[in-house]
Each structure stands twice: as structure tokens, then as C-alpha cells.
PDB file of N, CA and C in Angstrom:
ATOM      1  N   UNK A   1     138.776  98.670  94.327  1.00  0.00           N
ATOM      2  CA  UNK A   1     138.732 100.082  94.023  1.00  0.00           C
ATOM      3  C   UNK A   1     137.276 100.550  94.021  1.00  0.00           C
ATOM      4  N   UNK A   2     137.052 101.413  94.500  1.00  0.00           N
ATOM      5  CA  UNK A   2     135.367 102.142  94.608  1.00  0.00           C
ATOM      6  C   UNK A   2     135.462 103.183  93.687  1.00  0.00           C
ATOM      7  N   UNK A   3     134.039 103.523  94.112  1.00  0.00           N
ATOM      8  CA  UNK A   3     133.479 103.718  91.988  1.00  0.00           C
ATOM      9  C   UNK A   3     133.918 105.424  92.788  1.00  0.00           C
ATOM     10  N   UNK A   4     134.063 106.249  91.709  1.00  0.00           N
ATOM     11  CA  UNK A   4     134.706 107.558  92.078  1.00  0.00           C
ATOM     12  C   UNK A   4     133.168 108.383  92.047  1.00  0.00           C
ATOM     13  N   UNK A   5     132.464 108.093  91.610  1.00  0.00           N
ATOM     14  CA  UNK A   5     131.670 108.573  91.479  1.00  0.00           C
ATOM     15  C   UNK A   5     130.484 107.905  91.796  1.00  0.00           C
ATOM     16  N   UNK A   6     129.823 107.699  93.298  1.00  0.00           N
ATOM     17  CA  UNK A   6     129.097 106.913  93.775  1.00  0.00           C
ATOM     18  C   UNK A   6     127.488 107.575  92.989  1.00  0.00           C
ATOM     19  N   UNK A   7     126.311 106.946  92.967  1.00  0.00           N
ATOM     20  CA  UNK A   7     125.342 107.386  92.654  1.00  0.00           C
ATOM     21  C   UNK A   7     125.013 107.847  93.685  1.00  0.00           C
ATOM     22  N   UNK A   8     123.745 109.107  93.882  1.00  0.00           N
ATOM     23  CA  UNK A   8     123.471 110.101  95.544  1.00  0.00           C
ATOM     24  C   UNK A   8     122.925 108.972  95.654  1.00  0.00           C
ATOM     25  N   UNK A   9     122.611 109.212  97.326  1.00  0.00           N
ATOM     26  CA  UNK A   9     121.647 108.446  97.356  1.00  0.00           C
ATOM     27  C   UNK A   9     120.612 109.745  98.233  1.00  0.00           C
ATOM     28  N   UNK A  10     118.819 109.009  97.607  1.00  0.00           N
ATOM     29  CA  UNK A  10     118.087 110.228  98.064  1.00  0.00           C
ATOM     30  C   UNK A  10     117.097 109.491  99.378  1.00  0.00           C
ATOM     31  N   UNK A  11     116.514 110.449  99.692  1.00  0.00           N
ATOM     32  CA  UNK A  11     115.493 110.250 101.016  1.00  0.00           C
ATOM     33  C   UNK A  11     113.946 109.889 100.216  1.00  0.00           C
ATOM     34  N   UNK A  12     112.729 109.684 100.813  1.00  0.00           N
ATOM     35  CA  UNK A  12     111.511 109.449 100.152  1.00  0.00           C
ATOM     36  C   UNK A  12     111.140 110.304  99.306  1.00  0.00           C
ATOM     37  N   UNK A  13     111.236 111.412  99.940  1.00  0.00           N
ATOM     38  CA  UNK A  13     110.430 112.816  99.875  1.00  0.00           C
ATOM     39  C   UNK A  13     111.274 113.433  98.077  1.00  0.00           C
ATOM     40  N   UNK A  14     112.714 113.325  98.374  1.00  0.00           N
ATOM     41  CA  UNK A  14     113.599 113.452  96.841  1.00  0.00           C
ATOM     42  C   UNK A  14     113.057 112.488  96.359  1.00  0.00           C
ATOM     43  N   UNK A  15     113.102 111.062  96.306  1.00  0.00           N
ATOM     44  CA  UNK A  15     113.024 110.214  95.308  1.00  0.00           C
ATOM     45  C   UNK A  15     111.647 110.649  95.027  1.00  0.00           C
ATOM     46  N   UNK A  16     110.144 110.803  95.395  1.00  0.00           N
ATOM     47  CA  UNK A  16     109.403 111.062  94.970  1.00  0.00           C
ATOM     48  C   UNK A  16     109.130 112.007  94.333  1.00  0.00           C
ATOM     49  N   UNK A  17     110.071 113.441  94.241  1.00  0.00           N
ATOM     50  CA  UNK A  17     109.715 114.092  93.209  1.00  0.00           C
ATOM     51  C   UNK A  17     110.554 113.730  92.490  1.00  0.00           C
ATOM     52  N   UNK A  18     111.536 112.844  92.046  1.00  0.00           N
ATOM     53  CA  UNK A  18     112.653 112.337  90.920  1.00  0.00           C
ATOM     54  C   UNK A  18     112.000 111.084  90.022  1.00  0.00           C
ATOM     55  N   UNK A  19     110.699 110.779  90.781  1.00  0.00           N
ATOM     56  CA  UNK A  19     109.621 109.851  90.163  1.00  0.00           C
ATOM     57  C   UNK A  19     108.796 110.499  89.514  1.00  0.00           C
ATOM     58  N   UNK A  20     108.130 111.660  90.183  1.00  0.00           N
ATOM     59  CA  UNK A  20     107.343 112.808  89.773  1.00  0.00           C
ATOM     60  C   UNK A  20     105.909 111.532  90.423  1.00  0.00           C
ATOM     61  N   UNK A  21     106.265 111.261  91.440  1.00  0.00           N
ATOM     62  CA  UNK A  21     105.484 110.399  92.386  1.00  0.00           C
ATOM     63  C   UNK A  21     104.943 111.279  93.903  1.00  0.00           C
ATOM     64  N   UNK A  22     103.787 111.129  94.693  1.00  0.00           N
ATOM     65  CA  UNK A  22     103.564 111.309  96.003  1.00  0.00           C
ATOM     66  C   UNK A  22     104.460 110.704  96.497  1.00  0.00           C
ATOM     67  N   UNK A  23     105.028 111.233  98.145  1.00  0.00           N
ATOM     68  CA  UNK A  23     105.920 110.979  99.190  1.00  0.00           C
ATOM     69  C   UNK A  23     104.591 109.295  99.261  1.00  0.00           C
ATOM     70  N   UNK A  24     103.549 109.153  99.594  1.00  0.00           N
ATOM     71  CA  UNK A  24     102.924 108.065 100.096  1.00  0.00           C
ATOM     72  C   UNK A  24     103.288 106.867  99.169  1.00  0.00           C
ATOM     73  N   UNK A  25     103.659 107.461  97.650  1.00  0.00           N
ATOM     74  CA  UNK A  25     103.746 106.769  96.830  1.00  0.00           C
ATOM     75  C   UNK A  25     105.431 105.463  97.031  1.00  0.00           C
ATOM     76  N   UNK A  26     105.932 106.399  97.920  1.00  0.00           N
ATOM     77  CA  UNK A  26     107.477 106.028  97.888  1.00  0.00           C
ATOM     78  C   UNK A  26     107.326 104.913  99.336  1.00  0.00           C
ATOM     79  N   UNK A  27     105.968 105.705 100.537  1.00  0.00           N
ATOM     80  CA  UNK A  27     106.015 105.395 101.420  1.00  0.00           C
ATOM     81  C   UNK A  27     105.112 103.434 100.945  1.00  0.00           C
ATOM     82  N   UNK A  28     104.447 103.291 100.134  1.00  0.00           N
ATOM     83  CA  UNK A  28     103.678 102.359  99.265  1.00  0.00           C
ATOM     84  C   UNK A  28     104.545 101.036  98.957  1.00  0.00           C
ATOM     85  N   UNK A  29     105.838 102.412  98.379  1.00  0.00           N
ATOM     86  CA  UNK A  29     106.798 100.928  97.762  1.00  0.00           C
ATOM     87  C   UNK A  29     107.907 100.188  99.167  1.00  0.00           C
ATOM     88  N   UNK A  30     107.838 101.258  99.991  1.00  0.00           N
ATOM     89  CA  UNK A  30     108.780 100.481 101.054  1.00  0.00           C
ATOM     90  C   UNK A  30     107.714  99.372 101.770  1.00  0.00           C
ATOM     91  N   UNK A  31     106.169  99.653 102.251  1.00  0.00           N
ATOM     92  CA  UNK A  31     105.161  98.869 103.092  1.00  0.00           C
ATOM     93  C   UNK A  31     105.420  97.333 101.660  1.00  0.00           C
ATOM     94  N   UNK A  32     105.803  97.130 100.733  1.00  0.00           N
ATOM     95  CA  UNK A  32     105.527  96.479  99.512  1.00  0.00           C
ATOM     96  C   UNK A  32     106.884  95.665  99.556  1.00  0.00           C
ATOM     97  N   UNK A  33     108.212  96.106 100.395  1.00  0.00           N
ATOM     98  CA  UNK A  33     109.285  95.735 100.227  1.00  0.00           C
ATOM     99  C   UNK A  33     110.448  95.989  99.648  1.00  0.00           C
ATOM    100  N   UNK A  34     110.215  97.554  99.150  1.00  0.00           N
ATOM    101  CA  UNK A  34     111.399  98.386  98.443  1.00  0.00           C
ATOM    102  C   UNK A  34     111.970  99.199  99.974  1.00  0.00           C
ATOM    103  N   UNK A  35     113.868  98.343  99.857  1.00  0.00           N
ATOM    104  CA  UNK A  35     114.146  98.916 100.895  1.00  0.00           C
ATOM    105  C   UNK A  35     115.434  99.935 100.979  1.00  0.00           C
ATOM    106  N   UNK A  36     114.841 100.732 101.744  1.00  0.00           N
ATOM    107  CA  UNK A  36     116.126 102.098 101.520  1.00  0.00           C
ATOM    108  C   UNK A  36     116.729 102.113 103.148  1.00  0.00           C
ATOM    109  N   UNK A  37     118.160 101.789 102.657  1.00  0.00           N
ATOM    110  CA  UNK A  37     118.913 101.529 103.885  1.00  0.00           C
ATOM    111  C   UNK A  37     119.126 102.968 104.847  1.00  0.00           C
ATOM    112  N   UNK A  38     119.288 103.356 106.230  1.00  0.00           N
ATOM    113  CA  UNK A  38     119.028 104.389 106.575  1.00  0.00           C
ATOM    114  C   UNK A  38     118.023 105.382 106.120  1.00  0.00           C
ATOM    115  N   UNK A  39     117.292 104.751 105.448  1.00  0.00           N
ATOM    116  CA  UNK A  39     115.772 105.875 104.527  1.00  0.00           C
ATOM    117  C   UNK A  39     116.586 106.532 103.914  1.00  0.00           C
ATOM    118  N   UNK A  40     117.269 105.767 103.313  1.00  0.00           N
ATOM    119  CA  UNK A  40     118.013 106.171 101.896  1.00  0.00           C
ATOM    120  C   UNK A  40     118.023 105.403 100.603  1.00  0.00           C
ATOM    121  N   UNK A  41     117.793 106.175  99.415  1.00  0.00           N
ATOM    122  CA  UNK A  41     118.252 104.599  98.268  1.00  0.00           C
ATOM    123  C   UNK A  41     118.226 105.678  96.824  1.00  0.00           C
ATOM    124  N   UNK A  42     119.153 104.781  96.054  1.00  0.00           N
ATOM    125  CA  UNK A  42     119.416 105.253  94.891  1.00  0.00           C
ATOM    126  C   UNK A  42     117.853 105.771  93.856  1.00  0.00           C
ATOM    127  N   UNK A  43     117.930 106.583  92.711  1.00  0.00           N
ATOM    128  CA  UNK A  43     116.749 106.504  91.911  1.00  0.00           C
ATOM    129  C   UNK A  43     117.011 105.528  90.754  1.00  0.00           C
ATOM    130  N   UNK A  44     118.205 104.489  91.001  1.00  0.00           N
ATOM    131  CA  UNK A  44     118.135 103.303  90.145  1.00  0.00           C
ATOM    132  C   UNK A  44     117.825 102.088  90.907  1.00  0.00           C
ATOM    133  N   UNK A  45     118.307 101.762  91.926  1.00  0.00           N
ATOM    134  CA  UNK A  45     117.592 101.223  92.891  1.00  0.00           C
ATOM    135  C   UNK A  45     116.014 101.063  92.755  1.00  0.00           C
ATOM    136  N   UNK A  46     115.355 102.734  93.241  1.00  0.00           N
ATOM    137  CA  UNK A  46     113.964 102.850  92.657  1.00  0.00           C
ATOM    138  C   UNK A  46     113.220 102.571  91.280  1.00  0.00           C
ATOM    139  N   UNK A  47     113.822 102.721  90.488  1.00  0.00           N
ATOM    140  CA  UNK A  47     113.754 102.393  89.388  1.00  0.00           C
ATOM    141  C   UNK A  47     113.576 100.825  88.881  1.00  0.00           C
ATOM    142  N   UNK A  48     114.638 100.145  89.167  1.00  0.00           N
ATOM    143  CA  UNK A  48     114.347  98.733  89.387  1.00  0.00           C
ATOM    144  C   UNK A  48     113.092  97.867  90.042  1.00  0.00           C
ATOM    145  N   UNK A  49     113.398  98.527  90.485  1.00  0.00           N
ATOM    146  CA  UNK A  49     112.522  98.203  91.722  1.00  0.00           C
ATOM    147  C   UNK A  49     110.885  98.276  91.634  1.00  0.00           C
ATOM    148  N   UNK A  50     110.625  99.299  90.923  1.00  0.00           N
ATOM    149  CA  UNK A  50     109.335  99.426  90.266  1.00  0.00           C
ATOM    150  C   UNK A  50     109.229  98.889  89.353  1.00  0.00           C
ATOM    151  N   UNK A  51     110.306  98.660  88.176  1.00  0.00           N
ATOM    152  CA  UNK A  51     110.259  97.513  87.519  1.00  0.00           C
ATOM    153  C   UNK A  51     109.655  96.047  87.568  1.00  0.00           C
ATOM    154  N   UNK A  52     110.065  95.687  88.463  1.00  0.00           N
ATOM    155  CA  UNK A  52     109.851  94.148  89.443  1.00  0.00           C
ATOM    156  C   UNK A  52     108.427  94.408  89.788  1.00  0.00           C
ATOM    157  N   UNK A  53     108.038  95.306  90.300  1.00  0.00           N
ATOM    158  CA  UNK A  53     106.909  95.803  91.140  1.00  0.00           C
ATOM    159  C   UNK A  53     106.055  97.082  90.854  1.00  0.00           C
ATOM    160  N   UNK A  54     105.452  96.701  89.724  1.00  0.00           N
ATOM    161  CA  UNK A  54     104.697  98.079  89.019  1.00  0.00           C
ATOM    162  C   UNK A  54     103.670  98.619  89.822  1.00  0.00           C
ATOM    163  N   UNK A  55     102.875  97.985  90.841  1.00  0.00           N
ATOM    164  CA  UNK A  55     101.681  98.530  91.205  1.00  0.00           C
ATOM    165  C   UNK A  55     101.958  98.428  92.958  1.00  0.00           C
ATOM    166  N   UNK A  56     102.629  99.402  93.513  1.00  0.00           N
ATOM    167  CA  UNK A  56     103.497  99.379  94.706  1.00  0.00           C
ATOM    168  C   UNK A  56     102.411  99.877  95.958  1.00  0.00           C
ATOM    169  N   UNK A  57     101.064 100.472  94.812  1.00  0.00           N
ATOM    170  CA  UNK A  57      99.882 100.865  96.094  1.00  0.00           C
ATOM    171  C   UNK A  57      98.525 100.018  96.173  1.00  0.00           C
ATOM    172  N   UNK A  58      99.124  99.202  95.122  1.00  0.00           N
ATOM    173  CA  UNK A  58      97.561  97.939  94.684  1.00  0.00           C
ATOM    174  C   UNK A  58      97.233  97.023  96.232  1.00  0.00           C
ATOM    175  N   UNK A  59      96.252  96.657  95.876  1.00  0.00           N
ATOM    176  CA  UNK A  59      96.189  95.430  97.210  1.00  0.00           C
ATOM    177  C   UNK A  59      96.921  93.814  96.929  1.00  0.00           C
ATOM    178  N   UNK A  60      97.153  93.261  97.381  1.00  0.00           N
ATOM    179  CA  UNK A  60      98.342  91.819  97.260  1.00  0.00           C
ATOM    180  C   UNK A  60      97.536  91.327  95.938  1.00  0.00           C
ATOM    181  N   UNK A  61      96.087  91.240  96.155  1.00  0.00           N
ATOM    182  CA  UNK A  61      94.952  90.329  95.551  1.00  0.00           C
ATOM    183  C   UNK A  61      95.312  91.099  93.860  1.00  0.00           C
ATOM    184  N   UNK A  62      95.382  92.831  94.016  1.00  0.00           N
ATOM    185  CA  UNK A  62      94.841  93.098  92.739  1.00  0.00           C
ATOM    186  C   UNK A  62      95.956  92.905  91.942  1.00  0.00           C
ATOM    187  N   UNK A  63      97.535  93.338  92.560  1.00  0.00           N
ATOM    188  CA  UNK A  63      98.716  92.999  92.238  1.00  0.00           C
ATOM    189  C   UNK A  63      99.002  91.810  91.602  1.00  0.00           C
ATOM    190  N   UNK A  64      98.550  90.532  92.330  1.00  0.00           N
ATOM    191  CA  UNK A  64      98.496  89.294  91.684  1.00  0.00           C
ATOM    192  C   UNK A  64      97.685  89.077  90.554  1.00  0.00           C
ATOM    193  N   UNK A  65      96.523  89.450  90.476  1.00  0.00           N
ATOM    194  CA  UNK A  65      95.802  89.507  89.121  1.00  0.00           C
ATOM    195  C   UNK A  65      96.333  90.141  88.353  1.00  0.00           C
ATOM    196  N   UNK A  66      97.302  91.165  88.174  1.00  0.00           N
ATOM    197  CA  UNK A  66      97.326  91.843  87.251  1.00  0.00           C
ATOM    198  C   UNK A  66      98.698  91.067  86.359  1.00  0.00           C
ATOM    199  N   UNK A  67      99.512  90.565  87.732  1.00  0.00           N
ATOM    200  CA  UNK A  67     100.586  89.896  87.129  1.00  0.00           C
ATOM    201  C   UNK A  67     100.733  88.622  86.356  1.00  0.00           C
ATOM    202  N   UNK A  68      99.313  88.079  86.980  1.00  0.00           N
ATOM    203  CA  UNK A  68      99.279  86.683  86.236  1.00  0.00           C
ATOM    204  C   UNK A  68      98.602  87.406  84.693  1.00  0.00           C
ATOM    205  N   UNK A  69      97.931  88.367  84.594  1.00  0.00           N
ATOM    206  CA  UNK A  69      97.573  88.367  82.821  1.00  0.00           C
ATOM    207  C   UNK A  69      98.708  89.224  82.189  1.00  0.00           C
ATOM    208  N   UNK A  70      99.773  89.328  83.181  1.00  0.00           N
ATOM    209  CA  UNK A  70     100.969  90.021  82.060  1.00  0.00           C
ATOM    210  C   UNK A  70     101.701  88.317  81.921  1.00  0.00           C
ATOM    211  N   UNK A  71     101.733  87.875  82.901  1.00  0.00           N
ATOM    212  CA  UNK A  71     102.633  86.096  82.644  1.00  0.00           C
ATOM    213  C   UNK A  71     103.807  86.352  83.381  1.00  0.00           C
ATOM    214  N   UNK A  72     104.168  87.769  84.688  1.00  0.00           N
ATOM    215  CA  UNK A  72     105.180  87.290  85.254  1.00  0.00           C
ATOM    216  C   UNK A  72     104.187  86.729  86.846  1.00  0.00           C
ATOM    217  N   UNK A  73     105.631  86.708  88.129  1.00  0.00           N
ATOM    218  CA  UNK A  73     104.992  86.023  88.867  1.00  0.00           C
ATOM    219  C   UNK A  73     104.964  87.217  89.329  1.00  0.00           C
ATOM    220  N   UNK A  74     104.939  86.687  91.376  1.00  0.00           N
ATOM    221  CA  UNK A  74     104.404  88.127  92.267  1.00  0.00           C
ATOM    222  C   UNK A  74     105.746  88.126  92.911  1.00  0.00           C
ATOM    223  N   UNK A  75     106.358  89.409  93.326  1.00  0.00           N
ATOM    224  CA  UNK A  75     107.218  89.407  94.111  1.00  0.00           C
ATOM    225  C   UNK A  75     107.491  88.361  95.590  1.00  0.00           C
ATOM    226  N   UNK A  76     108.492  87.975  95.679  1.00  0.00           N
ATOM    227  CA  UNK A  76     108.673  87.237  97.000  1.00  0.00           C
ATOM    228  C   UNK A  76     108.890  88.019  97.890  1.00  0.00           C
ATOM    229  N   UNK A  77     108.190  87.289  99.393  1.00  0.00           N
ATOM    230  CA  UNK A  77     108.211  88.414 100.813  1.00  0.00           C
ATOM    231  C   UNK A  77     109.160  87.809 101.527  1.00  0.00           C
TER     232      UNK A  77
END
């Protein structure tokens, strides 16, 4: 049975103002590995997702430093 009430799903440009984020910002997390199927994806999806991956415009190097002094690891590619 499917859910009656699917979550939308939004484009970059929506999810970034539903972040209250830049479009580059959204464009940041997909180059990073957040993926929106047809350039589409939920804002829980996004949400998660930044979770996992707080610094989606950092460089690999600064990303990793920052994660090893919180004590998680780095996302897998």
C-alpha cells in the first residue's frame, strides 16, 4: 500500500529557499554527493543529508578536519 500522502518532492532552486540556503548551496551538496533523482528530492531527504554532511561547500581537507574534532568519520564516495 503507498503512503497517501507522498512527501513533494522539490527542485534545487525550492529546496534552497526551504533551507533558507543559496541555489549554489544546494548545487554544493549534490558536487558532495547529495542526490536528487530527476533534480528532484525531498526537504527530508535534504535534511538528512546535511545531517551526515554539515559542511557541503568546505574543501574534502577542511571537511575532514572538522569531522575528526567532532569524532564522527567523513562521508563515503
Amino acid at each position: 500500500m503507498s503512503n497517501p500522502h507522498p512527501e513533494p518532492l522539490f527542485t534545487p532552486k525550492e529546496l534552497a529557499v526551504l533551507l533558507k540556503r543559496a541555489r549554489s548551496y544546494v548545487f554544493a551538496m549534490k558536487r558532495r554527493g547529495f542526490r536528487m533523482v530527476n533534480n528532484r528530492a525531498t526537504l527530508t531527504e535534504a535534511r538528512a543529508w546535511l545531517a551526515a554532511n554539515p559542511l557541503p561547500r568546505a574543501s574534502a581537507r577542511a571537511s575532514r578536519d572538522t569531522m575528526e574534532r567532532r569524532g564522527t568519520s567523513p562521508p563515503l564516495r
